[in-house]
C-alpha atoms as a PDB file:
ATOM      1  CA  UNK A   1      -1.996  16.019  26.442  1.00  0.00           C
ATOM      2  CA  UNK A   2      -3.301  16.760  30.009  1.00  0.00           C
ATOM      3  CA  UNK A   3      -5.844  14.740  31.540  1.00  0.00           C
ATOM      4  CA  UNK A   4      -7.352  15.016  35.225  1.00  0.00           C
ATOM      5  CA  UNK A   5      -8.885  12.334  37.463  1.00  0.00           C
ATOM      6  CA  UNK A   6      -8.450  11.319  41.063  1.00  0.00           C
ATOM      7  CA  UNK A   7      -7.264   8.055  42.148  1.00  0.00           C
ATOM      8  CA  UNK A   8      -6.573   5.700  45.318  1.00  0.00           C
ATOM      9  CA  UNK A   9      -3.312   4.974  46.277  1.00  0.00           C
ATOM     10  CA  UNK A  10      -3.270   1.119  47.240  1.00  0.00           C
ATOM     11  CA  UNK A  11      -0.575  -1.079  48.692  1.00  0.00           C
ATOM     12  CA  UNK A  12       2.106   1.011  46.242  1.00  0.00           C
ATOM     13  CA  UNK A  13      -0.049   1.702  43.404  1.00  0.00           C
ATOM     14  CA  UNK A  14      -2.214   4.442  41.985  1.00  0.00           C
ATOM     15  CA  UNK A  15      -5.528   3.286  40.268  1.00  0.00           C
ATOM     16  CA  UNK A  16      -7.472   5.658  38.730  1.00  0.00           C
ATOM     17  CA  UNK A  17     -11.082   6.437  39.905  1.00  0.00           C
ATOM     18  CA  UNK A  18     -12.157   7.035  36.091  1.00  0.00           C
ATOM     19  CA  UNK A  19     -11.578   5.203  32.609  1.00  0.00           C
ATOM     20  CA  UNK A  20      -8.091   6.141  31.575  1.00  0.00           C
ATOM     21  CA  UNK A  21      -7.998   5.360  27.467  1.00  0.00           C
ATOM     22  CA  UNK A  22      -4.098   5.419  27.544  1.00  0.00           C
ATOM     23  CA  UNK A  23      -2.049   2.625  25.537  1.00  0.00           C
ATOM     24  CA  UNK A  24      -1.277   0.013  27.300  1.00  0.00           C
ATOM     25  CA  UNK A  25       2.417   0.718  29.283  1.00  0.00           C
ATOM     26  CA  UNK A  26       1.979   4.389  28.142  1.00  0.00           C
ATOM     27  CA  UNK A  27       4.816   6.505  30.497  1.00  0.00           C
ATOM     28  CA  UNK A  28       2.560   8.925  32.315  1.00  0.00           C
ATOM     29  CA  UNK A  29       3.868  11.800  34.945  1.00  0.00           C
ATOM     30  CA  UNK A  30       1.678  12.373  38.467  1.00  0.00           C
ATOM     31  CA  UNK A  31       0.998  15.658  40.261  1.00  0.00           C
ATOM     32  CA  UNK A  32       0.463  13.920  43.828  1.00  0.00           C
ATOM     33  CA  UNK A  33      -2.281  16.334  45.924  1.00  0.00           C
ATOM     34  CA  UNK A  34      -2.490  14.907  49.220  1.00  0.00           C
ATOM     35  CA  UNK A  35      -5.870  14.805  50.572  1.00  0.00           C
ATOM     36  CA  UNK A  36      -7.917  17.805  52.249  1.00  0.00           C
ATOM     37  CA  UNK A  37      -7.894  18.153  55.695  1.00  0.00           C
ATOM     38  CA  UNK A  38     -10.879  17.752  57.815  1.00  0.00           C
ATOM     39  CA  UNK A  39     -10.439  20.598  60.105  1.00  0.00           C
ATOM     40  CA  UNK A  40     -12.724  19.951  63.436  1.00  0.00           C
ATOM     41  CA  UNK A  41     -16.006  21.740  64.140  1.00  0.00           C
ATOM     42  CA  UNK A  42     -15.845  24.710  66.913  1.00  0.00           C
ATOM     43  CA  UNK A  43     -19.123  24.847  68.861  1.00  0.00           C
ATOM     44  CA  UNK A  44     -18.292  27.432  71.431  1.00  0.00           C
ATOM     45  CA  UNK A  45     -18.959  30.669  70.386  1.00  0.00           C
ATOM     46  CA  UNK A  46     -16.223  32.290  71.983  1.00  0.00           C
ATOM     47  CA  UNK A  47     -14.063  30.132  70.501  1.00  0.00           C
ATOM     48  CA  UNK A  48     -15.533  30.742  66.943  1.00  0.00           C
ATOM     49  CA  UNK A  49     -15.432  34.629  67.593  1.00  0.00           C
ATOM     50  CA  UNK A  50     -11.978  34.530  68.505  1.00  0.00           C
ATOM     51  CA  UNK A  51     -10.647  32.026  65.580  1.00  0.00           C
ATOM     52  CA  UNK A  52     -12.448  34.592  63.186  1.00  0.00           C
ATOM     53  CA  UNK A  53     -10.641  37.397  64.849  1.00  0.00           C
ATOM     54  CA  UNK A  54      -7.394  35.573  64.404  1.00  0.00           C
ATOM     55  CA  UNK A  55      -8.264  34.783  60.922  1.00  0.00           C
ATOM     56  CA  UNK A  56      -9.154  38.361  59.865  1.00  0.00           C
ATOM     57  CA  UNK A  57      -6.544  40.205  61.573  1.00  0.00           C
ATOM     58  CA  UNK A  58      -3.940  37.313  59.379  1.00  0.00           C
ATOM     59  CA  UNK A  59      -5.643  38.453  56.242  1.00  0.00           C
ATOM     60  CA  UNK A  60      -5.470  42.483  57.485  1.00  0.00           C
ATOM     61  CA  UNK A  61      -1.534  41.717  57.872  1.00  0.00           C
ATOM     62  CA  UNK A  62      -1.106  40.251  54.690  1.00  0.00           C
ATOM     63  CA  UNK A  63      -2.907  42.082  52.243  1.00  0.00           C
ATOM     64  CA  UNK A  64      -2.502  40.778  48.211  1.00  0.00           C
ATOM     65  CA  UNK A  65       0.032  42.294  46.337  1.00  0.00           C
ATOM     66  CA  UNK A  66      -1.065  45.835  44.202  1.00  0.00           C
ATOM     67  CA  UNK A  67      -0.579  44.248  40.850  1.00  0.00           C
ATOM     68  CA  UNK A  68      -1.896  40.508  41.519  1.00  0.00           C
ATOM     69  CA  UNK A  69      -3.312  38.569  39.095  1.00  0.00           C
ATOM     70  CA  UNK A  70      -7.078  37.962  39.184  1.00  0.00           C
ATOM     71  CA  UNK A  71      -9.262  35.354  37.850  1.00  0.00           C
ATOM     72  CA  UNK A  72     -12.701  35.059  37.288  1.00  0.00           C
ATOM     73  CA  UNK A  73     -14.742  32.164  38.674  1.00  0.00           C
ATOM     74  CA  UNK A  74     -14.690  30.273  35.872  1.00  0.00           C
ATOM     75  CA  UNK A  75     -10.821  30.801  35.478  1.00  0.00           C
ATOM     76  CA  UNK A  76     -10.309  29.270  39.210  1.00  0.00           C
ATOM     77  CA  UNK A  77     -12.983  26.662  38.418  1.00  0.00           C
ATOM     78  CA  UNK A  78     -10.081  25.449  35.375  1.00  0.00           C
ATOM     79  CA  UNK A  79      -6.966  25.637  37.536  1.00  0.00           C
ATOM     80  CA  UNK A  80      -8.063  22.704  39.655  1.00  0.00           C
END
């Protein structure tokens, strides 16, 4: 069975953010995301332009593979 939900991590313990209706001492295996990072917010336009530039010329130099998989939205939305 696979079940999702976020939790806190707390002085050395995990505690879910959402009703959990295992057994009581049921064994359970984590997939530990760590969380998102805030990146900060570029006001100078220059700046912005040239960030872009950077960004777009990365994704020119690394194009996706021929035969890569694609996935509809929906597909994406259920790989979380």
């Amino acid at each position: 069975m696979t079940y999702h939900t976020k939790a806190i991590y707390r002085q050395g313990a995990f505690f879910p953010l959402a009703q959990c209706d295992f057994p009581e001492d049921s064994q359970v295996e984590l997939l530990i995301q760590g969380p998102s990072v805030v990146l900060p917010v570029v006001t100078d336009a220059e700046r912005q332009t040239r960030v872009l530039r950077q960004v777009t010329d990365r994704m020119k130099r690394n194009p996706l593979p021929a035969g890569a998989v694609t996935y509809s939205r929906d597909q994406l939305h259920e790989r979380h």
